[in-house]
N, C-alpha and C. Protein backbone atom coordinates (compact mmCIF):
# COMPACT_ATOMS: atom_id res chain seq x y z
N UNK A 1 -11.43 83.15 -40.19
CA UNK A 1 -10.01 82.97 -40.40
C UNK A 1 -9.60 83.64 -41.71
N UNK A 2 -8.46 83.94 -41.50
CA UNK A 2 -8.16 84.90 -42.62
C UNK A 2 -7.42 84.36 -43.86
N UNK A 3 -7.46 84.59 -45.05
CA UNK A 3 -6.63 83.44 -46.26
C UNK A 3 -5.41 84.16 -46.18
N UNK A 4 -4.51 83.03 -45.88
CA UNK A 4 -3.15 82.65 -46.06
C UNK A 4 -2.49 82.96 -47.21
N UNK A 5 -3.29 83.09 -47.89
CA UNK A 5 -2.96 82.72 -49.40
C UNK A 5 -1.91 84.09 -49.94
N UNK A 6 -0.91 84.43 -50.40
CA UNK A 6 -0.25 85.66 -51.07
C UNK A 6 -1.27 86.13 -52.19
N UNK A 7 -0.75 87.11 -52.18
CA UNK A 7 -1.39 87.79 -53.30
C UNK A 7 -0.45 88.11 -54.32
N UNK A 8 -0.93 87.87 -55.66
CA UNK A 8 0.25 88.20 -56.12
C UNK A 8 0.76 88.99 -56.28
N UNK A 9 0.22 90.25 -55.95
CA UNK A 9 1.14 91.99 -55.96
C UNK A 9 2.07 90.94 -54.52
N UNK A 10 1.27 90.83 -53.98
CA UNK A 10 2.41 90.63 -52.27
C UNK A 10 4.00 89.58 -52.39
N UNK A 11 3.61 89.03 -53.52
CA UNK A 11 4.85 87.81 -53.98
C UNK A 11 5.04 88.76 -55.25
N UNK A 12 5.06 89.77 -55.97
CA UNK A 12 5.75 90.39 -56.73
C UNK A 12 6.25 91.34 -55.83
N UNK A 13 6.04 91.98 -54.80
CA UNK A 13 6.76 93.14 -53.70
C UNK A 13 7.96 92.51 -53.59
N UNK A 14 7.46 90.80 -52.45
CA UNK A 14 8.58 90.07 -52.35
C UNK A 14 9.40 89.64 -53.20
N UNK A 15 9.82 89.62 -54.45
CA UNK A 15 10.25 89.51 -55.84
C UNK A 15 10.41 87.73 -56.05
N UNK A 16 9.25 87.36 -55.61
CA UNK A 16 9.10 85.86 -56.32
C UNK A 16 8.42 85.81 -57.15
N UNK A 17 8.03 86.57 -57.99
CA UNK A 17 7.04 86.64 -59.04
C UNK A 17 7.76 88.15 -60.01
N UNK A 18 8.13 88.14 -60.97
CA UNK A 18 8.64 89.21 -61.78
C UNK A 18 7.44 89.77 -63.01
N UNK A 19 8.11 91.13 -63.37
CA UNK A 19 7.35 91.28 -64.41
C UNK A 19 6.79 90.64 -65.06
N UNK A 20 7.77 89.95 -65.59
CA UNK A 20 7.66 89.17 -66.95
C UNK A 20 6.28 88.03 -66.66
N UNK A 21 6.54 87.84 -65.58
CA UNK A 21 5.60 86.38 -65.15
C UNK A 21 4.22 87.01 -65.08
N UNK A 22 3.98 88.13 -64.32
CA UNK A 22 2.54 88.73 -64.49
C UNK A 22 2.21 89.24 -65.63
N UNK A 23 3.52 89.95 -66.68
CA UNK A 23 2.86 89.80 -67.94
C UNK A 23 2.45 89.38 -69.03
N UNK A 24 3.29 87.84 -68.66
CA UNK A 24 2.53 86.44 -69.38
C UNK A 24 1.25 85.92 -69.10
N UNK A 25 0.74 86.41 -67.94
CA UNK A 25 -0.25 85.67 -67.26
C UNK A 25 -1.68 87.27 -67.59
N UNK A 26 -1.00 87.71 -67.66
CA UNK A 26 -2.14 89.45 -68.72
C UNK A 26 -2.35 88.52 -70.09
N UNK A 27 -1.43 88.09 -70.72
CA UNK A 27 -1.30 88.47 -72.12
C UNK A 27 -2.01 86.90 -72.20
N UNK A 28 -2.13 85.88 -71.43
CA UNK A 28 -2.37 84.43 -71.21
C UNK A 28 -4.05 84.57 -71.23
N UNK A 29 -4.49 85.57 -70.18
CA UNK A 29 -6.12 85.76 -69.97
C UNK A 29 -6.94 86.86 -71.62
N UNK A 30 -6.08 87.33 -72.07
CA UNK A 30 -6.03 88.12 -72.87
C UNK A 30 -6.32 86.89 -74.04
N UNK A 31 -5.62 86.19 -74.05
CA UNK A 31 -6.06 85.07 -75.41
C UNK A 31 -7.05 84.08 -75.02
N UNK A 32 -6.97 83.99 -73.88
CA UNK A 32 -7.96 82.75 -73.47
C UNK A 32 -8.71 83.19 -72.15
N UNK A 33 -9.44 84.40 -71.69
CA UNK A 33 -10.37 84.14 -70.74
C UNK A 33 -10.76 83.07 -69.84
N UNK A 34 -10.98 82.19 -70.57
CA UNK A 34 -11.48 80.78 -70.23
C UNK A 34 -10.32 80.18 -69.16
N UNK A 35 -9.17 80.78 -68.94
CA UNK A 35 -7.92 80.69 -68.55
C UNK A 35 -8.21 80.45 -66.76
N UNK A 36 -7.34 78.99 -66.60
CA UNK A 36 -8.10 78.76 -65.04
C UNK A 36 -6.43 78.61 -64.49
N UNK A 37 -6.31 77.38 -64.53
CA UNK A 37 -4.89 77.16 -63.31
C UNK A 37 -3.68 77.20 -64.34
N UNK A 38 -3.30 78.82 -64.44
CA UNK A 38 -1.84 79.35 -64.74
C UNK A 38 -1.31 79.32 -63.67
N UNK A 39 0.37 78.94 -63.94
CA UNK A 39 1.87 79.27 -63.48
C UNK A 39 1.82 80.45 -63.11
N UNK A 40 1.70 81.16 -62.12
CA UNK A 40 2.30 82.39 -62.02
C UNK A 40 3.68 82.92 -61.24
N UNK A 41 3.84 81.57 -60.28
CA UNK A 41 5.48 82.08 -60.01
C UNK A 41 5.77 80.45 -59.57
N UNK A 42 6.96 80.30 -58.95
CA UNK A 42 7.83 78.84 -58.92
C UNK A 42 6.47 78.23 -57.77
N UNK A 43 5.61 77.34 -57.58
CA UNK A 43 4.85 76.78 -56.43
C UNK A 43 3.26 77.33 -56.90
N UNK A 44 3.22 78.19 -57.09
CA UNK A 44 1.57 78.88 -57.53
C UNK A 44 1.45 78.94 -58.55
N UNK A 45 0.09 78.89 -58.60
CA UNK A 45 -0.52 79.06 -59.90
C UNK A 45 -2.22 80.06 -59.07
N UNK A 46 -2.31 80.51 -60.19
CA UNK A 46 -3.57 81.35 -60.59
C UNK A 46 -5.00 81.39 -61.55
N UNK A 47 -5.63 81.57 -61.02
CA UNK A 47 -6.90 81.59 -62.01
C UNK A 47 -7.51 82.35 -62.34
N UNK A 48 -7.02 82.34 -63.92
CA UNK A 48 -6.85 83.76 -64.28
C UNK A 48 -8.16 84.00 -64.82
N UNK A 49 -9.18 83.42 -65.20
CA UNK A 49 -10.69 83.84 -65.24
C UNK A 49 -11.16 84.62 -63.53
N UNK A 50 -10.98 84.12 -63.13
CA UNK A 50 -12.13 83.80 -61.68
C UNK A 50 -11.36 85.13 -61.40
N UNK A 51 -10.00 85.45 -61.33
CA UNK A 51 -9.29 86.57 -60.72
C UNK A 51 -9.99 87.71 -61.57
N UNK A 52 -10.40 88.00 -62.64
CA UNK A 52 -10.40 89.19 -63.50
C UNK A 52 -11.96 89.13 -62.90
N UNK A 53 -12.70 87.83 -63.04
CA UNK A 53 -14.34 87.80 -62.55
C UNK A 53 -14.62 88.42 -61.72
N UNK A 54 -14.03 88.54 -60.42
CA UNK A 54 -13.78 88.54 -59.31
C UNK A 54 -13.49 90.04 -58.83
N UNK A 55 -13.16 90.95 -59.53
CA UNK A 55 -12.74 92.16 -59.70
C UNK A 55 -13.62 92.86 -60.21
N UNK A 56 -15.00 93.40 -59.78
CA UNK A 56 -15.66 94.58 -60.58
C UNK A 56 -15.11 95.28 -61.73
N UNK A 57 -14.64 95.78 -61.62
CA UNK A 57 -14.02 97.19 -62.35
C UNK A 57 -13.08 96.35 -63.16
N UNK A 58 -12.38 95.36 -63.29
CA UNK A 58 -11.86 94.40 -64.30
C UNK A 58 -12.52 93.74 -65.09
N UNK A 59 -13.78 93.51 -64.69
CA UNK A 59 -14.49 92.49 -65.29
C UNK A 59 -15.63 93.58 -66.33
N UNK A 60 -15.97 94.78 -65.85
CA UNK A 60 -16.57 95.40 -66.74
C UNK A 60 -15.83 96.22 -67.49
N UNK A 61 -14.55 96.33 -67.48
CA UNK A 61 -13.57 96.70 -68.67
C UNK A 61 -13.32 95.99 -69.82
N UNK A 62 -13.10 94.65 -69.22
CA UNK A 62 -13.23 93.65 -70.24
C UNK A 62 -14.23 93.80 -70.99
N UNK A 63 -15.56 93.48 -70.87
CA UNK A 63 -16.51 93.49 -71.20
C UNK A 63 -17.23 94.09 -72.27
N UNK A 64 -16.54 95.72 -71.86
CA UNK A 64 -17.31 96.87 -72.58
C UNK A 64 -16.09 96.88 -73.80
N UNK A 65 -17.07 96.30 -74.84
CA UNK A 65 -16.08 96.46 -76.32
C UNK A 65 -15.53 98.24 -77.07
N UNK A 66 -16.18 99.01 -76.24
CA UNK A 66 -15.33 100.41 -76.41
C UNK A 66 -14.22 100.46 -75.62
N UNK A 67 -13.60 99.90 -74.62
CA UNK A 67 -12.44 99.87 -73.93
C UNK A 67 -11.34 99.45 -74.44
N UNK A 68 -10.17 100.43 -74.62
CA UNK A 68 -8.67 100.32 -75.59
C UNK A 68 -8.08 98.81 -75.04
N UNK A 69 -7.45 98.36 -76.10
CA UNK A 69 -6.69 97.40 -75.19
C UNK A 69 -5.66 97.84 -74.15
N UNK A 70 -5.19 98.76 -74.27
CA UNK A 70 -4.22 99.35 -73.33
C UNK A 70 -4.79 99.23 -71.76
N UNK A 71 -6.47 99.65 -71.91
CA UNK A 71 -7.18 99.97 -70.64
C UNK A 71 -7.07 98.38 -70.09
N UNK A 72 -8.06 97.70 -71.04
CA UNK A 72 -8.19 96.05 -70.83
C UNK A 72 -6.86 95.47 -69.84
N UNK A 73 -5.81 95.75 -70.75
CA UNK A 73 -4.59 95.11 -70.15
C UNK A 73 -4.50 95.63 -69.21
N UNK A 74 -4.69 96.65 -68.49
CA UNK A 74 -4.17 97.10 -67.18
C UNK A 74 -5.08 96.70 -65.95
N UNK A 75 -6.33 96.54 -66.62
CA UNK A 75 -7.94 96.02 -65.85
C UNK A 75 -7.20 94.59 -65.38
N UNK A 76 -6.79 93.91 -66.36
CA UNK A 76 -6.34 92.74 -66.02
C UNK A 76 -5.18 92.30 -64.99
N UNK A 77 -4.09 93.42 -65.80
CA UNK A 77 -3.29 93.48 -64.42
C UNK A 77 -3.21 93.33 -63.16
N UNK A 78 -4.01 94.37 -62.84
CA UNK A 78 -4.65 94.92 -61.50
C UNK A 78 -5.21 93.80 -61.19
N UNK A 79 -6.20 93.05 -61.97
CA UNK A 79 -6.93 92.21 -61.15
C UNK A 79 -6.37 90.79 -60.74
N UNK A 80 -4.93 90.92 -61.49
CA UNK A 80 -4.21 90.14 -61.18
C UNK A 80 -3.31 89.70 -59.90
N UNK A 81 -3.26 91.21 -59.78
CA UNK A 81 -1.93 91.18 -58.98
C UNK A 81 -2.74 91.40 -57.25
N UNK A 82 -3.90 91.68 -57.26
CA UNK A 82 -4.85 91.76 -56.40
C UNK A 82 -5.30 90.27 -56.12
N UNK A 83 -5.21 89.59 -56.73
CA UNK A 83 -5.99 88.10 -56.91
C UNK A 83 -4.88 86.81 -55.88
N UNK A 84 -5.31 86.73 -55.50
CA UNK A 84 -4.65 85.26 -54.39
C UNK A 84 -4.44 84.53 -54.78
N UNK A 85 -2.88 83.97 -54.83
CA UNK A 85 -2.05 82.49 -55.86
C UNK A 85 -2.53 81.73 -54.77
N UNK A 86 -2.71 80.21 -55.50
CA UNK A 86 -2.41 79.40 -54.61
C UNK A 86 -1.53 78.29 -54.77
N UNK A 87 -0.96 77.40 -53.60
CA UNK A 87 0.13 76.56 -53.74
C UNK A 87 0.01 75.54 -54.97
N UNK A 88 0.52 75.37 -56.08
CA UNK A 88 0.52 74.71 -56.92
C UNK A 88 0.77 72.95 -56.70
């Protein structure tokens, strides 16, 4: 069976989730890694460790302390907006 669940690029397409909200939730994993059940739009929330974990290529961006923050932040992004909210 297949997860139900939105993604959050798919609820930012649908515009229930805005910039601003995914880039609180960058800048949220960005201070705290450790970062589990964030707000990310009105009903969901996200986990914003497990989502970046969860993401190869996010998770070894993070990682590698030669990577700009510019890169980091976008690793995160991505692995954000790829990552499945669930009903809060």
């Amino acid at each position: 069976m297949a997860d139900s669940s939105p993604t959050v690029g798919e609820l930012f397409k649908a515009k229930a989730v805005t910039d601003e909200q995914v880039n609180a939730a960058v800048e949220a994993y960005l201070a705290d890694p450790e970062t589990n059940a964030h707000p990310i739009a009105d009903g969901y929330s996200l986990d914003l460790a497990a989502a970046v974990a969860g993401h190869g290529w996010a998770s070894s961006v993070v990682a590698n302390p030669e990577s700009s923050p510019g890169l980091k932040r976008a690793a995160v992004r991505t692995a954000i907006l790829l990552a499945r909210a669930q009903k809060a």
